[in-house]
Protein backbone atom coordinates (compact mmCIF):
# COMPACT_ATOMS: atom_id res chain seq x y z
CA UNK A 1 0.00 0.00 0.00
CA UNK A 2 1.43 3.66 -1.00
CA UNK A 3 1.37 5.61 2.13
CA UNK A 4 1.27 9.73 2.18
CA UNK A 5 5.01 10.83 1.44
CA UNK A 6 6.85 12.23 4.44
CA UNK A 7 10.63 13.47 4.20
CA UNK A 8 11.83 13.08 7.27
CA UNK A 9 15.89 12.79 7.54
CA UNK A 10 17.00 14.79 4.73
CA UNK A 11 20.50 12.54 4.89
CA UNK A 12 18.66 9.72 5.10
CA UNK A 13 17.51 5.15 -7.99
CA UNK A 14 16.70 1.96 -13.83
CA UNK A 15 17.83 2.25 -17.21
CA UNK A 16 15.44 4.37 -19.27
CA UNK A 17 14.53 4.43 -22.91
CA UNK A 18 13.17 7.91 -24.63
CA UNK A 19 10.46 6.22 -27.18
CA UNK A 20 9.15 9.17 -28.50
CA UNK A 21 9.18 11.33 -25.46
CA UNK A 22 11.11 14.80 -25.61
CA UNK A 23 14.67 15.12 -23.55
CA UNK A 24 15.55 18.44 -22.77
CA UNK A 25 18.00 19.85 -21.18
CA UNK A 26 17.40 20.46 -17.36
CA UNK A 27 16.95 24.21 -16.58
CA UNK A 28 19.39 26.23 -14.75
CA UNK A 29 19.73 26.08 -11.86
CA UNK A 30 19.26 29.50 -9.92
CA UNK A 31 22.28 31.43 -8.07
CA UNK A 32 19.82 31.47 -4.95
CA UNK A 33 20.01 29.17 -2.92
CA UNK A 34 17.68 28.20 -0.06
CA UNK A 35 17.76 27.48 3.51
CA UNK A 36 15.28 24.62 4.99
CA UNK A 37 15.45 23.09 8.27
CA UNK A 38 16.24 19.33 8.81
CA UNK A 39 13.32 17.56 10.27
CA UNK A 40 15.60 14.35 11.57
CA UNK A 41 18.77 13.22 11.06
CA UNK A 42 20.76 9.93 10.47
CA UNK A 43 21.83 10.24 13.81
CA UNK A 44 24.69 7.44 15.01
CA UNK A 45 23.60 4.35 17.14
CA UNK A 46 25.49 6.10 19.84
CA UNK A 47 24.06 9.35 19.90
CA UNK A 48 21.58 10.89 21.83
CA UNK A 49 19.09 13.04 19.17
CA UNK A 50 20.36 16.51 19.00
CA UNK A 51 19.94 20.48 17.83
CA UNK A 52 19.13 20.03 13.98
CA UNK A 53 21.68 22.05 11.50
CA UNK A 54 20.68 23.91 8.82
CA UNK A 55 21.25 22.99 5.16
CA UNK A 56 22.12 24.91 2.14
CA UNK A 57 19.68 23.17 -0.36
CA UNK A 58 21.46 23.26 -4.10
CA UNK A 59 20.51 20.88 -7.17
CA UNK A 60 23.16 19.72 -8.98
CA UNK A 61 22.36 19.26 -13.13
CA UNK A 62 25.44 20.75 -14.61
CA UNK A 63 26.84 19.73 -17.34
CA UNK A 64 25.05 16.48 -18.40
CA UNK A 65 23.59 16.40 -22.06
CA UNK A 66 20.11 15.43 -23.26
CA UNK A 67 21.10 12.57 -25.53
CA UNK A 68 20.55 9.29 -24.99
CA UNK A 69 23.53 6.71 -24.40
CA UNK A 70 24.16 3.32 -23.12
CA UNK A 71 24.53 4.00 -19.73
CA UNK A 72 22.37 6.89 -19.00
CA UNK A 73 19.22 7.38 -17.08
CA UNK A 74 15.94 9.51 -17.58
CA UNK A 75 14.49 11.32 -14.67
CA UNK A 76 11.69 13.57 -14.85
CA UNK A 77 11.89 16.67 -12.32
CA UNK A 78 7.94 17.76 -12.13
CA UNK A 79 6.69 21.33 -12.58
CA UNK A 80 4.26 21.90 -9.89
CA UNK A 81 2.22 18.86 -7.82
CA UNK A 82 2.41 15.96 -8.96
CA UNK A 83 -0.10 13.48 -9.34
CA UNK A 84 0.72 9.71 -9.58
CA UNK A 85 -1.15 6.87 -10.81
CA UNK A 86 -1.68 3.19 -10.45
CA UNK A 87 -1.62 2.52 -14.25
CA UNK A 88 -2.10 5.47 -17.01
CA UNK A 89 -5.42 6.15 -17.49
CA UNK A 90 -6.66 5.84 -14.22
CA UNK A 91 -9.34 8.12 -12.43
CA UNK A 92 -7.89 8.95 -9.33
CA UNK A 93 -4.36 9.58 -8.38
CA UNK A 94 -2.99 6.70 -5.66
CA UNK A 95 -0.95 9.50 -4.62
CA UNK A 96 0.33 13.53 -5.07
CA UNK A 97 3.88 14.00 -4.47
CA UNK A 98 4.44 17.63 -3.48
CA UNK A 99 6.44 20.28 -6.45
CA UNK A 100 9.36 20.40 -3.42
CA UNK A 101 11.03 17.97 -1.24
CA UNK A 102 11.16 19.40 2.55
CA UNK A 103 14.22 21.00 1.86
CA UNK A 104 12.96 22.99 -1.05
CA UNK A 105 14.48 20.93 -3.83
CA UNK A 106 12.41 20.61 -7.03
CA UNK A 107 11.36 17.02 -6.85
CA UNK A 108 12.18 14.39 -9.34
CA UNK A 109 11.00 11.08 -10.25
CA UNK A 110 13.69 8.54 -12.01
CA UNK A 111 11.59 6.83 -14.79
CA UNK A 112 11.25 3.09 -14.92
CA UNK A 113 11.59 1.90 -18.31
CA UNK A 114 10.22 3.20 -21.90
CA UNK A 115 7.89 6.03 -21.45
CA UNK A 116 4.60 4.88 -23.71
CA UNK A 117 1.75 7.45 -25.01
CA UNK A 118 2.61 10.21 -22.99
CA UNK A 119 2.90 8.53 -19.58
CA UNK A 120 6.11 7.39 -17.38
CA UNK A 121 6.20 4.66 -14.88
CA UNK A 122 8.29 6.35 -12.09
CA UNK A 123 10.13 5.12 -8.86
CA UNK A 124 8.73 7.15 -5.43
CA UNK A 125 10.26 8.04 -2.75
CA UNK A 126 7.83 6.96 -0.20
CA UNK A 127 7.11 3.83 1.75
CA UNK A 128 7.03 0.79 0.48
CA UNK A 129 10.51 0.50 -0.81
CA UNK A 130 10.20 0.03 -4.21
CA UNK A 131 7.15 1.60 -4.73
CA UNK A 132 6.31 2.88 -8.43
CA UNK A 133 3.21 4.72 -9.71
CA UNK A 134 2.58 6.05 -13.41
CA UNK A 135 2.45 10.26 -14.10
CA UNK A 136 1.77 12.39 -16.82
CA UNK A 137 4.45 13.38 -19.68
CA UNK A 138 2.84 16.79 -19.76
CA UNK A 139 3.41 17.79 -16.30
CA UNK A 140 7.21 17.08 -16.31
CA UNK A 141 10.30 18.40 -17.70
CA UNK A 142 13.09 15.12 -18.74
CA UNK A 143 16.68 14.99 -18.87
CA UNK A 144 19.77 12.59 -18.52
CA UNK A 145 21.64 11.20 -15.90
CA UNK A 146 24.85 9.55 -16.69
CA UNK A 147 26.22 8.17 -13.57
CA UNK A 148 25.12 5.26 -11.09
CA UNK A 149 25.80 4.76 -7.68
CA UNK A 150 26.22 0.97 -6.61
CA UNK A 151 26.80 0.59 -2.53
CA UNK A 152 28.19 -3.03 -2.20
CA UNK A 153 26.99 -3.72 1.78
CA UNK A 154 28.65 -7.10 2.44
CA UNK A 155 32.47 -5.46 1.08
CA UNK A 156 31.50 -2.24 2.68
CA UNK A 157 31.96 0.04 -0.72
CA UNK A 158 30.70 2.46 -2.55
CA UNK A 159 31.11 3.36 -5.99
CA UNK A 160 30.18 6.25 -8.42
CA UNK A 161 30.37 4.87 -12.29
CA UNK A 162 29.73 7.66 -15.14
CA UNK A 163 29.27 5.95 -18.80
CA UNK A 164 30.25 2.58 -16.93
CA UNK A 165 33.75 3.67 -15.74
CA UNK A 166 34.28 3.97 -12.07
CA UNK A 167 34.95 7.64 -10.84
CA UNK A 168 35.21 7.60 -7.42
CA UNK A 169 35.24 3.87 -4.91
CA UNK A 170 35.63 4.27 -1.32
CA UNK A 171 35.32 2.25 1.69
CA UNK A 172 31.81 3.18 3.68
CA UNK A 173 30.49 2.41 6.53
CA UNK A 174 26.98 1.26 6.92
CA UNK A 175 24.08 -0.03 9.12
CA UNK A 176 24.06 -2.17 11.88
CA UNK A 177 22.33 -5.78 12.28
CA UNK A 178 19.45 -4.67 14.47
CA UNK A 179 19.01 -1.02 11.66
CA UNK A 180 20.65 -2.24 8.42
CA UNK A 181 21.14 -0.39 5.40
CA UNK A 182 17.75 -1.60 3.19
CA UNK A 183 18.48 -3.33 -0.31
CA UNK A 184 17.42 -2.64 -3.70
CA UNK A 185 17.01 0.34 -6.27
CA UNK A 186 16.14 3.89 -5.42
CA UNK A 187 17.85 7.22 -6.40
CA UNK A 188 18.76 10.87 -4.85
CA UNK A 189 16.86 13.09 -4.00
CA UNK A 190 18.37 15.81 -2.30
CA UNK A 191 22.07 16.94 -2.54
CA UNK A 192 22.36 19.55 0.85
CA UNK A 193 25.47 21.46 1.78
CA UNK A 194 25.45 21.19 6.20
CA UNK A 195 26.46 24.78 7.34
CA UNK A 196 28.80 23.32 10.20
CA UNK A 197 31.39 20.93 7.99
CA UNK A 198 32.30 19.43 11.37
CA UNK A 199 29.00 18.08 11.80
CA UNK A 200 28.10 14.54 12.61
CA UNK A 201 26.98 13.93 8.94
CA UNK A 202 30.36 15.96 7.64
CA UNK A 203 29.69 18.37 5.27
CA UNK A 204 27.27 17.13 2.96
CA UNK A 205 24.63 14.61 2.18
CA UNK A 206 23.05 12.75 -0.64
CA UNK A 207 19.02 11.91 0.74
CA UNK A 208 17.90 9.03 -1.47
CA UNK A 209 14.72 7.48 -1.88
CA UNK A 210 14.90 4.74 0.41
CA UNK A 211 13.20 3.73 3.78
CA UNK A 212 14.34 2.02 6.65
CA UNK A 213 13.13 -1.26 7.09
CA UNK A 214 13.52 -1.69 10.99
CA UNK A 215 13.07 2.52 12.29
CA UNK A 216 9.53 4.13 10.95
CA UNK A 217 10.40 6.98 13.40
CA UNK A 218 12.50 9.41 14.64
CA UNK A 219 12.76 12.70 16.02
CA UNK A 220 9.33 12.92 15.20
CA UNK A 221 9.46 11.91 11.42
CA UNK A 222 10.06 8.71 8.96
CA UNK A 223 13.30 7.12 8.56
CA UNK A 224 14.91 7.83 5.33
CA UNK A 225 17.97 6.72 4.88
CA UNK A 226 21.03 9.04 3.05
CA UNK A 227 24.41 9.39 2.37
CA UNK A 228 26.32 11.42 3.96
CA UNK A 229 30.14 12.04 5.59
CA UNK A 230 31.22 12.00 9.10
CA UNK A 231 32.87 13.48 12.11
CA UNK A 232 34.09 10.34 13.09
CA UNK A 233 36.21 8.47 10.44
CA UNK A 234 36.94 5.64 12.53
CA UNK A 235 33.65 4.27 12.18
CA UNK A 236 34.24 3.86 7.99
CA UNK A 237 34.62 0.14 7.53
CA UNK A 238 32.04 -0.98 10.08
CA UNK A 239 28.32 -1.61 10.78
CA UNK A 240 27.67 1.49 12.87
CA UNK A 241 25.00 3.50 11.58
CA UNK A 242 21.24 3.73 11.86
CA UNK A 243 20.76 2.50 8.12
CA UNK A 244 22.61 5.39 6.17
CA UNK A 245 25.79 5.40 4.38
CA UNK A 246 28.86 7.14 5.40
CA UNK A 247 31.60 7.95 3.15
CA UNK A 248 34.88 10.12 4.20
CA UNK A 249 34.16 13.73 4.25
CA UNK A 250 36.28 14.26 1.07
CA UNK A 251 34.70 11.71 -1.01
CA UNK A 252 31.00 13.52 0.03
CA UNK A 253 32.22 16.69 -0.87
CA UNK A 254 32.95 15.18 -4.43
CA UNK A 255 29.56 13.21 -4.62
CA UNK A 256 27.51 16.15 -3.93
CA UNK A 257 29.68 17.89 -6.58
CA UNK A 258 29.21 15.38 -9.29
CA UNK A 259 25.61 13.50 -8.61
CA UNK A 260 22.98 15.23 -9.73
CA UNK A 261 19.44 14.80 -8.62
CA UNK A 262 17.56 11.44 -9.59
CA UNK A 263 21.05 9.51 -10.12
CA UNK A 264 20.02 6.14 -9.94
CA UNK A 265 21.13 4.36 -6.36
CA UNK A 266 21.75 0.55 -6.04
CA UNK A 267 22.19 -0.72 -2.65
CA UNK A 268 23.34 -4.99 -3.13
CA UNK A 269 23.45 -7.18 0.30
């Protein structure tokens, strides 16, 4: 069942075909950039809950082309509301997702397959993991991804391919038995700059579309899991987390460079 879609740790994607729809290139991006509050973060297992930082909320689409190639994905970033259906066609939407995530970024939608007569099947960020829903050609503008991001749990590793070559591989550290990291395919969402770098989640974070399996709430919201860095970088390597991802603070500061929203996110046991 497709519950109502609530972002609620900002820290914590499907290889798509054009057939006949139109690819253009993302807009710009404005100089502006906008300040939202975090609701509840990926805190660590031993961490008592504490004052949220702020974010500096900036999309990243630069410099990826609208043409389709082998290893590229299509992601449609909606223009307003967006409703989503069971199958095209249908009378009444299963569920709206909202024009902005809670931080303010433009939400997007990575498309599942080959959009057909005006309609995409879409992956959603909401509970059930996995979830997909159908939505309107008309009320979206597409472009191209061209990178992947494949987190390998049982070697601990993350790495970022672009046209199938690996950019950047690092050691990560990840969730623990009791809250583990959930599997399977989902994609980013939000790409947030923290304003203290020396915060517990470093000094950026990737939110992606996934759900934790095992922690439905916290600090008064859902558990959605991220990526993000770290003030403590001897816990990379290990099982430590509540379900997010932890890279060095470096490597984050590259990933939130480079990803762009919708990238496409594959989490393997």
């Amino acid at each position: 069942m497709i519950q109502s879609w609530a972002l609620s740790v900002v820290f914590a994607i499907v290889i798509a075909g054009c057939g006949g729809a139109v690819v253009s290139e993302p807009p710009p991006t404005t100089s502006t950039t906008t300040t939202a509050e975090i609701l509840t973060p990926p805190v660590e297992t031993d961490e008592e809950p504490v004052d949220l930082p702020q974010v500096e909320n900036r999309p990243v689409y630069q410099g990826f082309e609208a043409g389709l190639r082998e290893h590229s994905s299509l992601v449609a970033m909606t223009r307003g509301d967006t409703e989503v259906y069971a199958t095209p066609g249908d009378g009444a939407p299963l569920v709206t997702m909202p024009a902005t995530t809670i931080l303010n970024t433009v939400t997007v939608l990575t498309v599942v397959g080959e959009p057909i007569d005006g309609w995409a099947q879409v992956m959603l960020p909401i509970r059930p993991n996995g979830s997909t829903g159908w939505i309107r050609l008309d009320n979206v503008e597409l472009y191209l991804v061209e990178g992947k991001i494949v987190i390998d749990l049982s070697d601990k590793q993350l790495t970022y391919t672009v046209d199938g070559e690996a950019v950047i591989k690092s050691t990560i550290a990840i969730g623990t038995d009791q809250n583990p990291t959930p599997t399977g395919i989902f994609f980013v969402t939000d790409s947030v700059t923290l304003r203290d770098p020396g915060s517990l989640w470093g000094p950026h974070a990737l939110g992606i579309s996934a759900h934790s399996d095992t922690i439905t709430e916290f600090n008064g919201g859902d558990g959605i899991i991220g990526i993000h860095g770290t003030s403590n970088p001897s816990s990379i390597g290990r099982a430590v987390s509540l379900g997010c991802v932890r890279l060095p603070n470096d490597l984050i500061t590259e990933l939130h460079t480079m990803v762009p929203l919708g990238t496409p996110v594959e989490i393997r046991a």
